[in-house]
N, C-alpha and C. Protein backbone atom coordinates (compact mmCIF):
# COMPACT_ATOMS: atom_id res chain seq x y z
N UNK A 1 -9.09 -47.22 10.12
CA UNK A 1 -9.55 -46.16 9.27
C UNK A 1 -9.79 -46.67 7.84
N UNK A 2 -8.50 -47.62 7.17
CA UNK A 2 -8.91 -47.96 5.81
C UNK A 2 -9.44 -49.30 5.67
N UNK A 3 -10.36 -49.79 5.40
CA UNK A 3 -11.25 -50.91 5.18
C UNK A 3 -10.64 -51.94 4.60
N UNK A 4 -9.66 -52.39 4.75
CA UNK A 4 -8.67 -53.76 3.77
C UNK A 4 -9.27 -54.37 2.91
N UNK A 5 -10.96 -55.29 3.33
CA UNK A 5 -12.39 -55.48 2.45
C UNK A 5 -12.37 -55.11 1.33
N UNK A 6 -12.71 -53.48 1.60
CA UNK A 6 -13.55 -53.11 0.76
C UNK A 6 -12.34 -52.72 -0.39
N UNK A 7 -11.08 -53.03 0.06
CA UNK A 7 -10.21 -52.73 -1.13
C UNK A 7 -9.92 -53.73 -2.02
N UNK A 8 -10.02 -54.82 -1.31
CA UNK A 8 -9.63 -56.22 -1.57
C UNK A 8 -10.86 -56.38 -3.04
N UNK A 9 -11.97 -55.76 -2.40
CA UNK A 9 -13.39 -56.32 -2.88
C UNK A 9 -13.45 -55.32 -4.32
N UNK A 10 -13.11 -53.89 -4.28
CA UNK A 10 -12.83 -53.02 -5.22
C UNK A 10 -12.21 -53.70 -6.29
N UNK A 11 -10.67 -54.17 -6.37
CA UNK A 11 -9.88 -54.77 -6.89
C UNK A 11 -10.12 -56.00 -7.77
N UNK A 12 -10.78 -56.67 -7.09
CA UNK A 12 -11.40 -58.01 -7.80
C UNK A 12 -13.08 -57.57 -8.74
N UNK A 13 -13.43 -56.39 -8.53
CA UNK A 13 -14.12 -55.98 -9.45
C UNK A 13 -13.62 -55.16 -10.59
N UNK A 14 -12.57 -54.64 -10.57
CA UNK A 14 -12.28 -53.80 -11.73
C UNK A 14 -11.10 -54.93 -12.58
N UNK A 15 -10.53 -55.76 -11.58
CA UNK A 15 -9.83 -56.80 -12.28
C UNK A 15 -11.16 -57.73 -13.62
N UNK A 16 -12.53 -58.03 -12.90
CA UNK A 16 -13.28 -58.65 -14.16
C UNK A 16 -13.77 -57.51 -14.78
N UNK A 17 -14.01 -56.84 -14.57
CA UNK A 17 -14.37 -55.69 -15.28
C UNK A 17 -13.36 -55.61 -16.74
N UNK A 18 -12.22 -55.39 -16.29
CA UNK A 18 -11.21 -55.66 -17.44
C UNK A 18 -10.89 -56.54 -18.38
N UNK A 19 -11.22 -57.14 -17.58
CA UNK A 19 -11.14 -59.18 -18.23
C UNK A 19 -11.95 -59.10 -19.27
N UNK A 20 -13.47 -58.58 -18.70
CA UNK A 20 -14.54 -59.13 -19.69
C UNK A 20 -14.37 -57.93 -20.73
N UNK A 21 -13.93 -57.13 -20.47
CA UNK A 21 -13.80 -55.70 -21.70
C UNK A 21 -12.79 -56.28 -22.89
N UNK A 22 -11.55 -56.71 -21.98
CA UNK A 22 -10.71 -57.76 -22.66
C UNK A 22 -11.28 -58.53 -24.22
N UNK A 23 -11.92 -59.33 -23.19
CA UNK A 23 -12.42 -60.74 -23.66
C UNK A 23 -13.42 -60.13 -25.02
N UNK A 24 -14.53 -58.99 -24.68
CA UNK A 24 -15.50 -59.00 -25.50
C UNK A 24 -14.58 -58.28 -26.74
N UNK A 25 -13.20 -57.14 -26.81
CA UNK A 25 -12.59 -57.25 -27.70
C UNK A 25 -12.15 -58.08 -28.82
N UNK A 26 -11.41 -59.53 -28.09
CA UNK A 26 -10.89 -60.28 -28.95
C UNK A 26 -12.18 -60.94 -29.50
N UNK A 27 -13.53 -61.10 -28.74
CA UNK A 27 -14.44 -61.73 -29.67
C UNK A 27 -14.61 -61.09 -31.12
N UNK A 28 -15.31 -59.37 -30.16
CA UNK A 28 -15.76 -58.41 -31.43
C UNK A 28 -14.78 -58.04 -32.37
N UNK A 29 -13.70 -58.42 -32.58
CA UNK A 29 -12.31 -57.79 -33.26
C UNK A 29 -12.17 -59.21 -34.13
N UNK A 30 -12.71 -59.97 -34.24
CA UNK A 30 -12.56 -61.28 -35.47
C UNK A 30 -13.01 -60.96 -36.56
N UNK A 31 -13.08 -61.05 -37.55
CA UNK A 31 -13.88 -60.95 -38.89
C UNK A 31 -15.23 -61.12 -39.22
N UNK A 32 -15.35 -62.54 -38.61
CA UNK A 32 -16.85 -63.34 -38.52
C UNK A 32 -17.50 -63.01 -37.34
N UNK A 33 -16.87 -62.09 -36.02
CA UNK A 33 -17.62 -62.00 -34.87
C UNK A 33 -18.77 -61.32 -34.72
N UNK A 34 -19.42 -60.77 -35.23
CA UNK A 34 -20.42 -59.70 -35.64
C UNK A 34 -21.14 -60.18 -34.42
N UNK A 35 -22.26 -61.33 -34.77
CA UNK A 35 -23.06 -61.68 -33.93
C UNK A 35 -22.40 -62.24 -32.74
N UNK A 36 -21.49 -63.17 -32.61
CA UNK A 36 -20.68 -63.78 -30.97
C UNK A 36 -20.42 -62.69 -30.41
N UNK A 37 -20.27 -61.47 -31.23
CA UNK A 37 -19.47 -60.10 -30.58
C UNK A 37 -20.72 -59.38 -29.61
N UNK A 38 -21.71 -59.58 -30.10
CA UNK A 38 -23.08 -58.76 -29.51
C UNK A 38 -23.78 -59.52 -28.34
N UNK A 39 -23.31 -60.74 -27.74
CA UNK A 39 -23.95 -61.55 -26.70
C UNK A 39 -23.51 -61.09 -25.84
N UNK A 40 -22.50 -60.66 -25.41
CA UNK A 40 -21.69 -60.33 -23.80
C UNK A 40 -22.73 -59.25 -23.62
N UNK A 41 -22.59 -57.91 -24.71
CA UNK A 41 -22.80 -56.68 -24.35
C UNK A 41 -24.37 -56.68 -24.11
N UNK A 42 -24.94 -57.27 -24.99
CA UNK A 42 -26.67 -57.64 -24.87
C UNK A 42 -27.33 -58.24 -23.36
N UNK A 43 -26.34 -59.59 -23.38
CA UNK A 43 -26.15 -59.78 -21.68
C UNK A 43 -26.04 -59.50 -20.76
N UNK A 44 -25.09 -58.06 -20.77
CA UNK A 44 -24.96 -57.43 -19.82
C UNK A 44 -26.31 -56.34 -19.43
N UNK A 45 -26.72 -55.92 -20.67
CA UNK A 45 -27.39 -55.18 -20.72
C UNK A 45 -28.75 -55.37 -19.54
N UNK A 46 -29.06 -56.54 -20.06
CA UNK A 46 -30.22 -57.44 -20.17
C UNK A 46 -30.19 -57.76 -18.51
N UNK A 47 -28.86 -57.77 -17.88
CA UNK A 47 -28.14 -58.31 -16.61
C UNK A 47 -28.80 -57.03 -15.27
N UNK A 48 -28.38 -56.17 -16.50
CA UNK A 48 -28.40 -54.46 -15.54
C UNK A 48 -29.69 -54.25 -15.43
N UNK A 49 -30.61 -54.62 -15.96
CA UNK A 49 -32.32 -53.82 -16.21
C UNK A 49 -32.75 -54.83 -15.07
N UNK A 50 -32.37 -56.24 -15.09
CA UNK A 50 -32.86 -56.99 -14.18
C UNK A 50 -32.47 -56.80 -12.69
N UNK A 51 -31.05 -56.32 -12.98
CA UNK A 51 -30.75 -56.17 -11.02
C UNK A 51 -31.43 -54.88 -10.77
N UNK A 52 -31.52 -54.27 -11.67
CA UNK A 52 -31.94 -52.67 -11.17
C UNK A 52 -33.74 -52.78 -10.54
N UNK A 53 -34.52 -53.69 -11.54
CA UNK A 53 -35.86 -53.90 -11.01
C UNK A 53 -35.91 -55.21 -9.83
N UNK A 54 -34.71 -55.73 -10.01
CA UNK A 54 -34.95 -56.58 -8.77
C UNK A 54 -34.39 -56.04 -7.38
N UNK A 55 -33.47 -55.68 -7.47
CA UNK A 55 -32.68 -54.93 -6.11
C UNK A 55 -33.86 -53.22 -5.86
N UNK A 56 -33.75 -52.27 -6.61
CA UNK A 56 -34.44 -51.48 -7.00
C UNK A 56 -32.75 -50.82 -6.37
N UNK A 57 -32.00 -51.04 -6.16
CA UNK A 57 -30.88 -50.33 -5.91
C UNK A 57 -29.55 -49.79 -6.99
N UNK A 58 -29.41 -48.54 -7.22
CA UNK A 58 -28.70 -47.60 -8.03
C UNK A 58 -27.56 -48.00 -8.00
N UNK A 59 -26.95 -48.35 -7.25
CA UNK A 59 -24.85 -48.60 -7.28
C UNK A 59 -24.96 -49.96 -7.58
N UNK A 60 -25.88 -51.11 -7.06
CA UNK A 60 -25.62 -52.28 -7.74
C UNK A 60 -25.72 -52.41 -9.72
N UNK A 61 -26.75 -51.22 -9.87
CA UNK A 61 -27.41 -51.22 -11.10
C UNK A 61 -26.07 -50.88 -12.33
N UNK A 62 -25.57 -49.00 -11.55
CA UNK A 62 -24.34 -48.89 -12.11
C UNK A 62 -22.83 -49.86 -11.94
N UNK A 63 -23.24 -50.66 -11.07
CA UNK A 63 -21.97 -51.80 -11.34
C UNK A 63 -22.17 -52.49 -12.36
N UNK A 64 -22.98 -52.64 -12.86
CA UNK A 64 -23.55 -53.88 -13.87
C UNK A 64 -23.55 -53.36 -15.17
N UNK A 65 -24.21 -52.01 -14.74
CA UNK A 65 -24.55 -51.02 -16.21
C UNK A 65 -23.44 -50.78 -16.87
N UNK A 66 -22.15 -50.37 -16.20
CA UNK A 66 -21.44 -49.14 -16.44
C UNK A 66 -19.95 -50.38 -17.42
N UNK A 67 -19.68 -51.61 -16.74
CA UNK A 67 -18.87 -52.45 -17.69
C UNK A 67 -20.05 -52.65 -18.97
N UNK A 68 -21.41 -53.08 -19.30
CA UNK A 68 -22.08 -53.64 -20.20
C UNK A 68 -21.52 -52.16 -21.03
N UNK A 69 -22.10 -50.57 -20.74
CA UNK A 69 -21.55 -49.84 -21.33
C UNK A 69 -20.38 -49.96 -22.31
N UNK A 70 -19.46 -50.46 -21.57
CA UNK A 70 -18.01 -50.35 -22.10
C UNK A 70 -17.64 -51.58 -22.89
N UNK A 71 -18.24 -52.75 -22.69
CA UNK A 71 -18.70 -54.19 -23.68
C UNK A 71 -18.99 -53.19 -24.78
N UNK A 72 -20.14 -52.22 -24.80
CA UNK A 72 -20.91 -52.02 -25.91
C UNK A 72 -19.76 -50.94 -26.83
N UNK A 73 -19.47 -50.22 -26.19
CA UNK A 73 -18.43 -49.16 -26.60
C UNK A 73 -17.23 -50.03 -27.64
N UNK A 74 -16.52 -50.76 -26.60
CA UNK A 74 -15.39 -51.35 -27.62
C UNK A 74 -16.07 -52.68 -28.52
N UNK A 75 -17.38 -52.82 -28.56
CA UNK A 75 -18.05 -53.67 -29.86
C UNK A 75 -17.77 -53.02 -30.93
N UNK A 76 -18.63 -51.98 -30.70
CA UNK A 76 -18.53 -50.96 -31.54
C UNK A 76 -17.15 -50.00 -32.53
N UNK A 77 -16.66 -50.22 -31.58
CA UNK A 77 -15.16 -49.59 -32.18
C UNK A 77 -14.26 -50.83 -33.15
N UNK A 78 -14.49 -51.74 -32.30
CA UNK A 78 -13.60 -53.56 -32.83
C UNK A 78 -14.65 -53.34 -34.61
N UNK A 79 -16.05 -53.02 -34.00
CA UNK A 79 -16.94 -53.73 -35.79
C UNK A 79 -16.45 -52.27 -36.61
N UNK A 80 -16.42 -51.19 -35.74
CA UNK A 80 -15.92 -49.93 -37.47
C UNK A 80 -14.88 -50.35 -38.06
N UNK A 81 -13.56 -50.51 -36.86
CA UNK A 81 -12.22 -50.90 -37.45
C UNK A 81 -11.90 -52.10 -38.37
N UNK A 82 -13.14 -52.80 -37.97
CA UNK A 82 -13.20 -53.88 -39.40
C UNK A 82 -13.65 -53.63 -40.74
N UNK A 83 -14.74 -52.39 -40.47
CA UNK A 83 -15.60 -52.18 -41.50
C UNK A 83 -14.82 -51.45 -42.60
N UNK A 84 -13.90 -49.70 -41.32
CA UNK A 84 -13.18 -49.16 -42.00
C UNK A 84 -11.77 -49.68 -42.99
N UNK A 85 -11.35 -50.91 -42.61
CA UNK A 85 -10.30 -51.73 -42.70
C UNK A 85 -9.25 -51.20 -42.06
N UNK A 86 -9.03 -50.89 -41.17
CA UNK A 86 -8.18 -50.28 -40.23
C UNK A 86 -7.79 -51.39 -39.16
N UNK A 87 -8.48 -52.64 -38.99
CA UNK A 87 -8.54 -53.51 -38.28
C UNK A 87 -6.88 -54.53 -38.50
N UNK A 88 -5.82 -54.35 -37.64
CA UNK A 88 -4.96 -55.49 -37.78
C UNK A 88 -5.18 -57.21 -37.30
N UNK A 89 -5.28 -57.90 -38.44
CA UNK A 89 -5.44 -59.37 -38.20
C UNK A 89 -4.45 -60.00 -37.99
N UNK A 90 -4.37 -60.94 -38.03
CA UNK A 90 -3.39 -61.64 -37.11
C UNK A 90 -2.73 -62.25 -38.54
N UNK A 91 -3.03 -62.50 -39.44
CA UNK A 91 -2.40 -62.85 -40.59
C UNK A 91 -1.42 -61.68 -41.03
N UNK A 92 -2.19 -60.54 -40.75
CA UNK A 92 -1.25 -59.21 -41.24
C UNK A 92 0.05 -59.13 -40.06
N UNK A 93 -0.50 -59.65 -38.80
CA UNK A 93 0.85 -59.35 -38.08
C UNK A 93 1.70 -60.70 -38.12
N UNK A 94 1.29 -61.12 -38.72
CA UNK A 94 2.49 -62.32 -39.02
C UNK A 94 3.69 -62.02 -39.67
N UNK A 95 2.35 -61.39 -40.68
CA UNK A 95 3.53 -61.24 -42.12
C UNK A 95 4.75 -59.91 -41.43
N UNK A 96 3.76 -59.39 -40.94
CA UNK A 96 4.95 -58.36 -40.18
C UNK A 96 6.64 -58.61 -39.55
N UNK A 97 6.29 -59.76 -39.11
CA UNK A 97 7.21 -60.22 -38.17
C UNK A 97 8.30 -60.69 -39.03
């Protein structure tokens, strides 16, 4: 009845899914990352338009689409919190300690 696969296969997608949401944080959350911060999410972007006209298929498209989304989302949030200065650096959490 339950597909072991397709759970196995679920799992290891939301595991990179996370990773790269991860990852495009600590880029976009640097000081100087502005531009390094905008390649993942642009990439992805760029990733999704292509599987969607190459596959012409909708669930591969929203697999692709829907993390670049969320790249773009926490870019965005990492560059205000810098802008607003609300952003904790790693120098500030030093001094914390």
């Amino acid at each position: 009845m339950w597909d072991v696969d397709f759970f196995l296969a679920l799992g290891k997608v939301i595991s990179l899914v996370i990773c790269m949401v991860f990852i495009e944080g600590v880029v976009a959350s640097r000081p100087n990352g502005k531009w390094t911060g905008i390649i993942l999410p642009v990439f992805m972007l760029v990733l999704s338009i292509w599987v969607f006209f190459m596959w012409k298929n909708t669930i591969y498209f929203i697999l692709v689409f829907v993390p670049a989304l969320l790249c773009c989302f926490i870019y965005y949030i990492c560059r205000r919190s810098i802008k607003n200065g609300t952003a904790i650096s790693l120098n500030n959490e030093e001094e914390l300690n």
